[in-house]
C-alpha atoms as a PDB file:
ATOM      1  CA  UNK A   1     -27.093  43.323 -53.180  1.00  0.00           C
ATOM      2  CA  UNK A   2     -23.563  44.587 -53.909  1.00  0.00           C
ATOM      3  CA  UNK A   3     -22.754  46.860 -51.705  1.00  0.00           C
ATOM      4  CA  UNK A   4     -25.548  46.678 -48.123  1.00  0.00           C
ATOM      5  CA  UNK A   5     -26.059  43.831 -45.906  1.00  0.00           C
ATOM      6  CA  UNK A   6     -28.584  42.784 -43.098  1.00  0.00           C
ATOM      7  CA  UNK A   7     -28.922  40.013 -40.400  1.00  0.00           C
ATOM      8  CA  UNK A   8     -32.079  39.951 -37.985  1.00  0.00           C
ATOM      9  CA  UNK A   9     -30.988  37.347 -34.799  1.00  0.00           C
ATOM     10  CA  UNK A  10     -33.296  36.426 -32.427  1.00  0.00           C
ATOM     11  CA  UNK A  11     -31.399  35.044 -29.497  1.00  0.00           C
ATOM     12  CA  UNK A  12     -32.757  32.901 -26.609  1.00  0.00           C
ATOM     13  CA  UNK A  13     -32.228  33.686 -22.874  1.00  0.00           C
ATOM     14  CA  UNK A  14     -28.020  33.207 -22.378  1.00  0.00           C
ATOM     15  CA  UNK A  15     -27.459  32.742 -26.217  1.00  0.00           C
ATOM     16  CA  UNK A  16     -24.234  34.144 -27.790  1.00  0.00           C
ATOM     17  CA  UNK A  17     -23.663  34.346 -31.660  1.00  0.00           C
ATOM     18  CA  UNK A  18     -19.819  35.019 -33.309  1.00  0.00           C
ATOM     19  CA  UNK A  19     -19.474  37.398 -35.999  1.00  0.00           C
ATOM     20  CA  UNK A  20     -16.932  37.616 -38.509  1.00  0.00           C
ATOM     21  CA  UNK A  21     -17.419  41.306 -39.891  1.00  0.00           C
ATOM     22  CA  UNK A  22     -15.207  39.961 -43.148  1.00  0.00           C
ATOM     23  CA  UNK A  23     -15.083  42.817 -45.785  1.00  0.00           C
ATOM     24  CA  UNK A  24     -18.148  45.384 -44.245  1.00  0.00           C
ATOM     25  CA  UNK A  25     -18.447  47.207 -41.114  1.00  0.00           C
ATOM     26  CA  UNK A  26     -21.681  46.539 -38.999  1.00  0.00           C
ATOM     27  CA  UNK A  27     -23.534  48.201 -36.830  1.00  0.00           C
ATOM     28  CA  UNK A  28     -25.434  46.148 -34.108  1.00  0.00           C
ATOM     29  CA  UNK A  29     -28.817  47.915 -33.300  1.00  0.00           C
ATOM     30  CA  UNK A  30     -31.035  46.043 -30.273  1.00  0.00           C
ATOM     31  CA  UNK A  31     -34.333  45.702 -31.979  1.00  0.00           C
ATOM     32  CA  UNK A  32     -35.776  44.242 -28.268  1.00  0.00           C
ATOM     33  CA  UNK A  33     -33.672  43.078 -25.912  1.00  0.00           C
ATOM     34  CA  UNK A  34     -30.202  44.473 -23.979  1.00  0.00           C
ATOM     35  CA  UNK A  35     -27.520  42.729 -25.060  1.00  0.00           C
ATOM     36  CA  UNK A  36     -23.677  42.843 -24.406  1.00  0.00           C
ATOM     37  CA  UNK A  37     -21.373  43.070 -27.597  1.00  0.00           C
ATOM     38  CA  UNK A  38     -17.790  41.298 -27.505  1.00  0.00           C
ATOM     39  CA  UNK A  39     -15.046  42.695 -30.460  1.00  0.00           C
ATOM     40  CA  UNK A  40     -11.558  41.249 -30.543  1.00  0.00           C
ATOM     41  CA  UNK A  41      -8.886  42.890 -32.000  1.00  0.00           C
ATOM     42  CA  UNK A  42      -9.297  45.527 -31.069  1.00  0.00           C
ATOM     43  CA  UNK A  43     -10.715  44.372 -27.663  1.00  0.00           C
ATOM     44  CA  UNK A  44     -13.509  45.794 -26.800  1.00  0.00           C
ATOM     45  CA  UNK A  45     -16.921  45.190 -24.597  1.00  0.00           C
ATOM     46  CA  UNK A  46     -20.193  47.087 -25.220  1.00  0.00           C
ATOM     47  CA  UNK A  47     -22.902  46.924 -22.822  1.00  0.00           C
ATOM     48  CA  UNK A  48     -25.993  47.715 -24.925  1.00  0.00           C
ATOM     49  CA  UNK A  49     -29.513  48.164 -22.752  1.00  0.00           C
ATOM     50  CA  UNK A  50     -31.158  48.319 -25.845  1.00  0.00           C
ATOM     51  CA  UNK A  51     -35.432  48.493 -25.651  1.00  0.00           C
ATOM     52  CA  UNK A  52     -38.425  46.989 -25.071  1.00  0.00           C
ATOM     53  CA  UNK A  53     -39.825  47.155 -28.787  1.00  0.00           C
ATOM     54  CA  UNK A  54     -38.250  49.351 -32.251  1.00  0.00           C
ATOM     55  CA  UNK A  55     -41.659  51.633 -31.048  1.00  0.00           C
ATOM     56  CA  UNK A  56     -41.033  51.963 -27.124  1.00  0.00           C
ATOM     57  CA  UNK A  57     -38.082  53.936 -27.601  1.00  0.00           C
ATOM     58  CA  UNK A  58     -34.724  54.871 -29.637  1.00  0.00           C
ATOM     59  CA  UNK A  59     -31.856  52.405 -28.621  1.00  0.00           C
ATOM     60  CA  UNK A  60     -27.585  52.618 -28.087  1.00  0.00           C
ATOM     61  CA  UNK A  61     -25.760  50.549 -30.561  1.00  0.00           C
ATOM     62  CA  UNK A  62     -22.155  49.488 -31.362  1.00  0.00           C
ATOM     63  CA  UNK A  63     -20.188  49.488 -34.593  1.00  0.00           C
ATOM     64  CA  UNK A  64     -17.720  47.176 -35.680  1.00  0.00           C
ATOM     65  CA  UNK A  65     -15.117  47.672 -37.744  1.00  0.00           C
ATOM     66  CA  UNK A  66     -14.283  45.492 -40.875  1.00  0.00           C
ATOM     67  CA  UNK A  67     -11.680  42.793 -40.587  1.00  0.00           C
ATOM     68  CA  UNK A  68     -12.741  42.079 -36.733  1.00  0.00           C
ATOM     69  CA  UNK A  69     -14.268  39.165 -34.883  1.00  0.00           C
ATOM     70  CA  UNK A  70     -17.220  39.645 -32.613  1.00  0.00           C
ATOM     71  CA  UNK A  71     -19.868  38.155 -30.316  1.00  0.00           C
ATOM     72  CA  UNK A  72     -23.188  39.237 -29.742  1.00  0.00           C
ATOM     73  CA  UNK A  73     -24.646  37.696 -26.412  1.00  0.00           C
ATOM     74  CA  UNK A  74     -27.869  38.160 -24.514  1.00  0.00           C
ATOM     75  CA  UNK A  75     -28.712  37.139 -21.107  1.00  0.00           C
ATOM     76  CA  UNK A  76     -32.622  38.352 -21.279  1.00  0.00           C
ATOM     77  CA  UNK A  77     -32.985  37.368 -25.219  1.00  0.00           C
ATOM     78  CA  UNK A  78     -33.660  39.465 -27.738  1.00  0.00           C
ATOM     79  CA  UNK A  79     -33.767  40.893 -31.198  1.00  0.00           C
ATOM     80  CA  UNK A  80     -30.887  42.099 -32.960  1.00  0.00           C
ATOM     81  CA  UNK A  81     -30.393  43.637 -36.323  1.00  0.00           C
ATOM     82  CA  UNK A  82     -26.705  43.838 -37.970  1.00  0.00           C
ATOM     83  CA  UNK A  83     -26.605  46.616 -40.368  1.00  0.00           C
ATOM     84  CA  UNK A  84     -23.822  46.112 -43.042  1.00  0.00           C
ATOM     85  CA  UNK A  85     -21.746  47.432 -45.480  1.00  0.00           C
ATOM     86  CA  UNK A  86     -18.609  46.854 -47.657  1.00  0.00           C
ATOM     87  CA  UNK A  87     -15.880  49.500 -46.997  1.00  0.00           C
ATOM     88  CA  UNK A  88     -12.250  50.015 -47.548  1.00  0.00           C
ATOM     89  CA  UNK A  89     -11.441  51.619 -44.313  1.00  0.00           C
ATOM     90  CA  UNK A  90     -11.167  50.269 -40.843  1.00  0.00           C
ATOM     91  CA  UNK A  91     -12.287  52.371 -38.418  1.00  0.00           C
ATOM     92  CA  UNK A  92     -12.766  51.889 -34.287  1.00  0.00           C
ATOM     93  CA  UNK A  93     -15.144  49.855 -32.955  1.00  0.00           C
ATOM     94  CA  UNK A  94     -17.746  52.469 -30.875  1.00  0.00           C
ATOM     95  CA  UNK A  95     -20.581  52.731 -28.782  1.00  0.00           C
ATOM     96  CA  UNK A  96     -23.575  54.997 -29.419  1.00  0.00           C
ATOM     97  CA  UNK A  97     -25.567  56.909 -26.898  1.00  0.00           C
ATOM     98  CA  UNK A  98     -29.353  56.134 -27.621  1.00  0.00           C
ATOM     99  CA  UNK A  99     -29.901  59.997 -26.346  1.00  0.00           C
ATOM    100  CA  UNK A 100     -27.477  61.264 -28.751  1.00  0.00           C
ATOM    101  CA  UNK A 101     -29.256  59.979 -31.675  1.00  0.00           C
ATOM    102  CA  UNK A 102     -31.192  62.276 -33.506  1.00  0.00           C
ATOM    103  CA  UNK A 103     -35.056  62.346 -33.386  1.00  0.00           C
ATOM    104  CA  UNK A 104     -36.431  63.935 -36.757  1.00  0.00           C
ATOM    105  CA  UNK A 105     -39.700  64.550 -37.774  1.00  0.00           C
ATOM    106  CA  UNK A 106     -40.920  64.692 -41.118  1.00  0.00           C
ATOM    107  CA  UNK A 107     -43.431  65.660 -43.982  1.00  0.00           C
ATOM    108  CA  UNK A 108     -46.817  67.151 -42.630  1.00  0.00           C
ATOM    109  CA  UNK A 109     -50.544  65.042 -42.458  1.00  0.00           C
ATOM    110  CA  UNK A 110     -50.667  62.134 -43.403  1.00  0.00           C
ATOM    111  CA  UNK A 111     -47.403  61.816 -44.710  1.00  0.00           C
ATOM    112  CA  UNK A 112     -45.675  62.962 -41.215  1.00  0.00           C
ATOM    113  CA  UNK A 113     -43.546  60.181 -39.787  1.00  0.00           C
ATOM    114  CA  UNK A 114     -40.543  60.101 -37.366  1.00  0.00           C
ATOM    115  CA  UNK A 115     -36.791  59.279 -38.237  1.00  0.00           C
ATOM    116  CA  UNK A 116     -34.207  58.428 -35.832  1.00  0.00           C
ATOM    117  CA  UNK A 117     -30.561  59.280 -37.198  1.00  0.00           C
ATOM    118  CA  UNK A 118     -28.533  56.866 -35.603  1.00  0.00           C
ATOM    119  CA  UNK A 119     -26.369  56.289 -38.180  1.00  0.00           C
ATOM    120  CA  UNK A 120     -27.133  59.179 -41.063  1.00  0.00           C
ATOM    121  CA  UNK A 121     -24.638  60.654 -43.053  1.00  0.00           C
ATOM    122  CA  UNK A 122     -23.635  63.087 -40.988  1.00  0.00           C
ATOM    123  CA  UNK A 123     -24.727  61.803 -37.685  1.00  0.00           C
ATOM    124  CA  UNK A 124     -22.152  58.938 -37.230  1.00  0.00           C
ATOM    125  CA  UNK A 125     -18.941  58.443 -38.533  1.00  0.00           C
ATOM    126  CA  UNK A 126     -18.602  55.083 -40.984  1.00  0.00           C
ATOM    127  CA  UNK A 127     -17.119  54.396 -43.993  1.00  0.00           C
ATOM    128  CA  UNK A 128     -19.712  53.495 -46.401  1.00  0.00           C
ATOM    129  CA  UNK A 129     -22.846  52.266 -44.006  1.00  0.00           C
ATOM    130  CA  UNK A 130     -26.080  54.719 -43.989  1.00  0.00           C
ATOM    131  CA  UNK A 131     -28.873  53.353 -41.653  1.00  0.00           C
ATOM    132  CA  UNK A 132     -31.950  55.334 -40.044  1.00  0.00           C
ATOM    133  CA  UNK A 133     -35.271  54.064 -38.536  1.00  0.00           C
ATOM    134  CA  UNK A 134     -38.362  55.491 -39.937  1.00  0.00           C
ATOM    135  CA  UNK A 135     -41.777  55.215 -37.865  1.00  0.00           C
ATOM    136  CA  UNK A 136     -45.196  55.869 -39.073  1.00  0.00           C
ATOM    137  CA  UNK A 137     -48.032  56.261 -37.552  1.00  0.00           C
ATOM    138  CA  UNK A 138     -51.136  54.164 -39.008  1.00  0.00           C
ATOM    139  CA  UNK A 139     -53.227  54.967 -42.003  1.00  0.00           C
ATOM    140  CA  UNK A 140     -49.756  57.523 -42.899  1.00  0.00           C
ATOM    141  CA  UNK A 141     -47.912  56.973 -46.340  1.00  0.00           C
ATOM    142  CA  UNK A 142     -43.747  57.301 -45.876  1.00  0.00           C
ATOM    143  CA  UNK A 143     -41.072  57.447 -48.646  1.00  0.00           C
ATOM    144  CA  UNK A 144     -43.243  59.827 -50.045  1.00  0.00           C
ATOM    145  CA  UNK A 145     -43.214  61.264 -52.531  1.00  0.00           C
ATOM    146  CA  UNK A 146     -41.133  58.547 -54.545  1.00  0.00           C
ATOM    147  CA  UNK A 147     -37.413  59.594 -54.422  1.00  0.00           C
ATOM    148  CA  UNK A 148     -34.546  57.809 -56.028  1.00  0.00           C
ATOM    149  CA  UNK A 149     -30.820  57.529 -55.231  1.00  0.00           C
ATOM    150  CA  UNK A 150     -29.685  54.978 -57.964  1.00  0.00           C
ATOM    151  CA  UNK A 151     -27.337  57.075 -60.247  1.00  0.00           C
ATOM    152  CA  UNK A 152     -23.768  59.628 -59.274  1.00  0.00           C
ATOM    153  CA  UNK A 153     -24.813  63.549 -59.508  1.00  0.00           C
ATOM    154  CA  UNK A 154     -22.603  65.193 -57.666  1.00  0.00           C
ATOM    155  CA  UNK A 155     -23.975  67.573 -55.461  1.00  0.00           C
ATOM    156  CA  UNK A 156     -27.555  66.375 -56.593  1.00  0.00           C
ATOM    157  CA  UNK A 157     -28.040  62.730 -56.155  1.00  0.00           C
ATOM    158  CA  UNK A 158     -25.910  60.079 -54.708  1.00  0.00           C
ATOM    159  CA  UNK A 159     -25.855  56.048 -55.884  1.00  0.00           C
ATOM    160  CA  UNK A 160     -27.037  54.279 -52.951  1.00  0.00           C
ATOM    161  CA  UNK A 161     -28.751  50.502 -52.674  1.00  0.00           C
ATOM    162  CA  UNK A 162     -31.081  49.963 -49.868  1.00  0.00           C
ATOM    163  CA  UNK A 163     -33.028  47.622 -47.281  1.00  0.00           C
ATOM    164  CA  UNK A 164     -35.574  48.267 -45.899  1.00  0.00           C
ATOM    165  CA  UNK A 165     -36.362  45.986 -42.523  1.00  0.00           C
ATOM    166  CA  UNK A 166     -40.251  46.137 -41.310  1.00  0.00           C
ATOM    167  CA  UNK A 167     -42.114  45.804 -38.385  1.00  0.00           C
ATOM    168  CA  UNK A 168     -45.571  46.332 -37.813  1.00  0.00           C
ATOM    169  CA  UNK A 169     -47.442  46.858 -34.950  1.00  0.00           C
ATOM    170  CA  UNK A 170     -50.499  44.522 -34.278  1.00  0.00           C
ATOM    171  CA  UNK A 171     -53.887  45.597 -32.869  1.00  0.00           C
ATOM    172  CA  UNK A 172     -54.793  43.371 -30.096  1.00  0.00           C
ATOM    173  CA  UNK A 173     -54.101  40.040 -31.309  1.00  0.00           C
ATOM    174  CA  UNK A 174     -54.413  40.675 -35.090  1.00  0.00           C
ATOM    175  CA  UNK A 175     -51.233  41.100 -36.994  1.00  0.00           C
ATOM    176  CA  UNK A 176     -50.146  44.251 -38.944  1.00  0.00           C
ATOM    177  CA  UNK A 177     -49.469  44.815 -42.273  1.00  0.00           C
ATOM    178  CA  UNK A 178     -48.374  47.809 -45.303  1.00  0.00           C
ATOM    179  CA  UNK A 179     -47.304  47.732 -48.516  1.00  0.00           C
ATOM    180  CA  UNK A 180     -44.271  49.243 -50.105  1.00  0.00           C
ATOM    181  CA  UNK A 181     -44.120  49.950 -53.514  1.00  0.00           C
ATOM    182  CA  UNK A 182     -40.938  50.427 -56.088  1.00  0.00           C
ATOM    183  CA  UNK A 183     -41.105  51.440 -59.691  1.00  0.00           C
ATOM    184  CA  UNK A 184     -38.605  51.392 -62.386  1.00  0.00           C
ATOM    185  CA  UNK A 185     -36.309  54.653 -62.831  1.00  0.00           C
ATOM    186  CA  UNK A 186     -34.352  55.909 -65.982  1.00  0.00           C
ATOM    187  CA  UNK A 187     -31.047  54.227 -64.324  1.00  0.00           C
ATOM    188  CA  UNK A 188     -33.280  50.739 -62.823  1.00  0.00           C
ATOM    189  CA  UNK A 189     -36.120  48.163 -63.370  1.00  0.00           C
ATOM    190  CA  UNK A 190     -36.831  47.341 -60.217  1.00  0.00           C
ATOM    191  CA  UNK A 191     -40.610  46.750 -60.040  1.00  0.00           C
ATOM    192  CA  UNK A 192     -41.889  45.946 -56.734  1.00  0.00           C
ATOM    193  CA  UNK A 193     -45.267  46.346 -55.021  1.00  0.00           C
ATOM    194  CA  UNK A 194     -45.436  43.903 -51.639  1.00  0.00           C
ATOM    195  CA  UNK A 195     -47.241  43.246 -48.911  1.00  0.00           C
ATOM    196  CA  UNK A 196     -45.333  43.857 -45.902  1.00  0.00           C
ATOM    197  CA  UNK A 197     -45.527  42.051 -42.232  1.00  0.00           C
ATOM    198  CA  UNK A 198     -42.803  41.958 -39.563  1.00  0.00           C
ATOM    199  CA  UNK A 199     -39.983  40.134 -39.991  1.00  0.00           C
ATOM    200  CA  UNK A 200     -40.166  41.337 -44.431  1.00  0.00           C
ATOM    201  CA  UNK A 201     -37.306  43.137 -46.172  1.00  0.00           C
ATOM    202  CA  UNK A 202     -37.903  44.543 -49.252  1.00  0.00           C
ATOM    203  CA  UNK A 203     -34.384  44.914 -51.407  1.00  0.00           C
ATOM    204  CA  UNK A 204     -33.784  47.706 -53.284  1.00  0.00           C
ATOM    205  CA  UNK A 205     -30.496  48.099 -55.166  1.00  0.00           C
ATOM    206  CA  UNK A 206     -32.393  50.970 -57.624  1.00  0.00           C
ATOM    207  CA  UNK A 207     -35.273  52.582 -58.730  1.00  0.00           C
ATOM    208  CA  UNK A 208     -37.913  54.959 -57.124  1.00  0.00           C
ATOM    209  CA  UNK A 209     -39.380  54.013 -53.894  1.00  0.00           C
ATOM    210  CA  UNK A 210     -42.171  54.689 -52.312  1.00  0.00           C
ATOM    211  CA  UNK A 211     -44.820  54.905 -50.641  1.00  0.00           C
ATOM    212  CA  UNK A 212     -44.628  52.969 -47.538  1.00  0.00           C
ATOM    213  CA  UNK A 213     -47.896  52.689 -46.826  1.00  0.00           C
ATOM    214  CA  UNK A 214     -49.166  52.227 -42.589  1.00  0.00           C
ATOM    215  CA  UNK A 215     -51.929  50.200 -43.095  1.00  0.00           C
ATOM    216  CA  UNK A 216     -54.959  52.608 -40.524  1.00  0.00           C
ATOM    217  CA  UNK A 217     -54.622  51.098 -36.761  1.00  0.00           C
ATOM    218  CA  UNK A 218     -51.226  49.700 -37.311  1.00  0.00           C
ATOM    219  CA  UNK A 219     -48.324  51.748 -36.952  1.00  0.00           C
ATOM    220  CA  UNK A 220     -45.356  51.295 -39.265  1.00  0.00           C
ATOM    221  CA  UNK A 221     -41.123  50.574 -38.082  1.00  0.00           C
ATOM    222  CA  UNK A 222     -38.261  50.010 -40.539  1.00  0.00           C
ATOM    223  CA  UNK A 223     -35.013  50.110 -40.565  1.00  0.00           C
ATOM    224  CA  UNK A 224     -33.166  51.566 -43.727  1.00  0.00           C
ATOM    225  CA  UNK A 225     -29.865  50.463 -44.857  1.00  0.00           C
ATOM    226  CA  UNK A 226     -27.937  52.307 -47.570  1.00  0.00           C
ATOM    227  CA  UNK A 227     -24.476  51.992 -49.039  1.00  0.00           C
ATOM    228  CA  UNK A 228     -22.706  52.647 -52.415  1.00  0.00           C
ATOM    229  CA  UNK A 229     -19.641  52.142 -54.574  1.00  0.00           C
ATOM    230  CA  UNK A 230     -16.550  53.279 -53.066  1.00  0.00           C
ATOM    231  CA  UNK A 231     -15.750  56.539 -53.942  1.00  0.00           C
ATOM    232  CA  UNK A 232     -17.801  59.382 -53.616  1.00  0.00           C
ATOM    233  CA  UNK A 233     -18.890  60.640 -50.767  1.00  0.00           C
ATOM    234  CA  UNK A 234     -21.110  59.139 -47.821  1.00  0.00           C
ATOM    235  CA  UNK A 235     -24.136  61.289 -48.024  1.00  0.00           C
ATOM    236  CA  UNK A 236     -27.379  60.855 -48.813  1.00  0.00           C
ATOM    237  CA  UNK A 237     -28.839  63.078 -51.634  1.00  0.00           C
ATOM    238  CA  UNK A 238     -32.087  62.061 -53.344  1.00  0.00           C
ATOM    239  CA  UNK A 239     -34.087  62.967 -56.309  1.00  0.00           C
ATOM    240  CA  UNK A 240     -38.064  63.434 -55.871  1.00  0.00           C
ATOM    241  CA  UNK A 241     -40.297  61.648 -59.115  1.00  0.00           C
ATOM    242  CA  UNK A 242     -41.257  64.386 -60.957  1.00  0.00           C
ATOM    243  CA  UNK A 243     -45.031  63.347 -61.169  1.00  0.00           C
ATOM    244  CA  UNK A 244     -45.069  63.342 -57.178  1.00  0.00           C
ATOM    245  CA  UNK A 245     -42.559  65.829 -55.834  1.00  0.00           C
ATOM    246  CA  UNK A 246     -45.112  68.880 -55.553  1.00  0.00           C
ATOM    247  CA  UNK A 247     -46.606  67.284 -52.531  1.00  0.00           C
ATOM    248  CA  UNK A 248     -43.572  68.632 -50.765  1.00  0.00           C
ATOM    249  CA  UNK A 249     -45.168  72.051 -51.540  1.00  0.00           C
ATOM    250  CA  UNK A 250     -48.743  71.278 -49.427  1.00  0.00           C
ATOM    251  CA  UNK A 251     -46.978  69.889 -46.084  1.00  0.00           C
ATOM    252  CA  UNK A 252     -46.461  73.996 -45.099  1.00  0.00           C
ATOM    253  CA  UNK A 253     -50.285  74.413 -45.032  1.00  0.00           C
ATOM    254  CA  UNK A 254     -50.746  71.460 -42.567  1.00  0.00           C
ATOM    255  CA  UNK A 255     -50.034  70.415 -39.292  1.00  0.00           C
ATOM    256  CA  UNK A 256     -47.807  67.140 -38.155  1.00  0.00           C
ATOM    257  CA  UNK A 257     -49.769  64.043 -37.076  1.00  0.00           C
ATOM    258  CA  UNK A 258     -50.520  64.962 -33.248  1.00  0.00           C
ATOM    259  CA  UNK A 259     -49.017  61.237 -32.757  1.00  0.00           C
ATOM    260  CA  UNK A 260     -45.728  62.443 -33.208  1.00  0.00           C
ATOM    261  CA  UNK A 261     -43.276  61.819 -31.931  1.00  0.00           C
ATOM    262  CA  UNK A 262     -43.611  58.287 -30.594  1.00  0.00           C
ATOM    263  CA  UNK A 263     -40.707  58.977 -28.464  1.00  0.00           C
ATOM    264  CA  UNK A 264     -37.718  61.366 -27.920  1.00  0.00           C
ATOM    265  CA  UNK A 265     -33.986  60.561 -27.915  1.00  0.00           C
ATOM    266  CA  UNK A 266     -34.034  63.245 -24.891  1.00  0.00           C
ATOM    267  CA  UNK A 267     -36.174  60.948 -22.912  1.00  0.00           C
ATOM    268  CA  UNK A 268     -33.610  58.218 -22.783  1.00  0.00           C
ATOM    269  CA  UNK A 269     -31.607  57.562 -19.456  1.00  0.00           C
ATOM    270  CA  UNK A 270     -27.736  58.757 -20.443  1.00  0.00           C
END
């Protein structure tokens, strides 16, 4: 991937990790776990409370600039995800508010699901990084219909690679599972149709994706990370597949899954 980066750490009880954020600014994003988030230069100390699970609740997070040194420790243990990208500009390093994140819902049936802006476009100031969370409730299809954001139309479509990070939720003891599907595009020939489990990424750098398919009983997490050439702008601006994009049309007629939303960023202690 040229232009996005990921790292999933799972830390024991008392564990600290160092961070050299090199050429991309990173976001760390508690996936379970509290942790406490150490940047030098400039000096700074985030206390992150962070969640029981990605589906308990939305969580704070700190960003990082490029250039700076960090460390990442956890006196419960945890899961942590650092969301990266390659930039030009250094911005401040930052805490964010778990109840101001954004709490979306969207499509209608059995294509609802639930998207938590921590770090959209116009949500939270970066230089190049793009990252939301997506849930979806089981037996749902998500990414769908199957968009694209692999070529520069201004005001249409922006160029964008992406990750997407999954976990699943198990029923009782037996594990979870989806599928996520990618099919070649006019600008890509990315060709991609996996089974999914917790833990999976699936890397996109083009072509159109989706669905992300819930597998029934098993609800759905992932994290998305986007970023593109410097440039143009940091926004997000997709184009639907032409054979699918109608669907958009029949989610006025229908209801949002009743299981929405999982949670609310409203409900989060400040």
């Amino acid at each position: 991937m040229g232009h996005t980066a990921l790292r999933v750490l799972t830390l024991e009880a008392g564990q600290t990790y160092a961070h050299a954020c090199g050429e991309r600014e990173w976001i760390v994003l508690p996936l379970a776990g509290a942790c406490e988030v150490r940047c030098a230069e400039p000096s700074e100390v985030f206390e992150l409370r962070g969640r029981e699970s990605v589906f308990s609740g939305v969580s704070d997070f700190a960003y990082l600039p490029r250039d700076a040194e960090a460390e990442i420790a956890s006196a419960g243990g945890g899961r942590f995800a650092l969301v990266g990208a390659r930039c030009e500009r250094r911005l401040t390093a930052r805490y964010g508010a778990a109840a101001d994140v954004s709490v979306e819902l969207r499509g209608a049936g059995r294509c609802s699901r639930q998207v938590n802006n921590f770090a959209a476009a116009d949500a939270f100031d970066c230089d190049r990084l793009i990252a939301v969370e997506v849930l979806t409730p089981g037996g749902n299809w998500s990414s769908y219909p199957p968009h694209k954001h692999d070529e520069d139309h201004p005001g249409v479509e922006s160029r964008l690679e992406e990750i997407y990070y999954f976990e699943i939720a198990p029923h009782g003891d037996t594990p979870g599972l989806g599928y996520q599907r990618v099919t070649p595009s006019p600008a890509g020939k990315t060709d991609i149709l996996a089974e999914v489990r917790s833990g999976d990424a699936v890397l996109i750098p083009d072509g159109w994706h989706g669905p992300s398919i819930a597998a029934p009983g098993h609800d759905m997490y992932y994290l998305n990370v986007m970023a593109g050439p410097p440039g143009p702008p940091r926004e997000w601006l997709i184009r639907d597949h032409p054979d699918h994009g109608w669907i958009r049309d029949t989610w006025a007629a229908q209801d949002v899954d009743p299981r929405l939303p999982f949670y609310r960023a409203e409900d989060q202690n400040r």
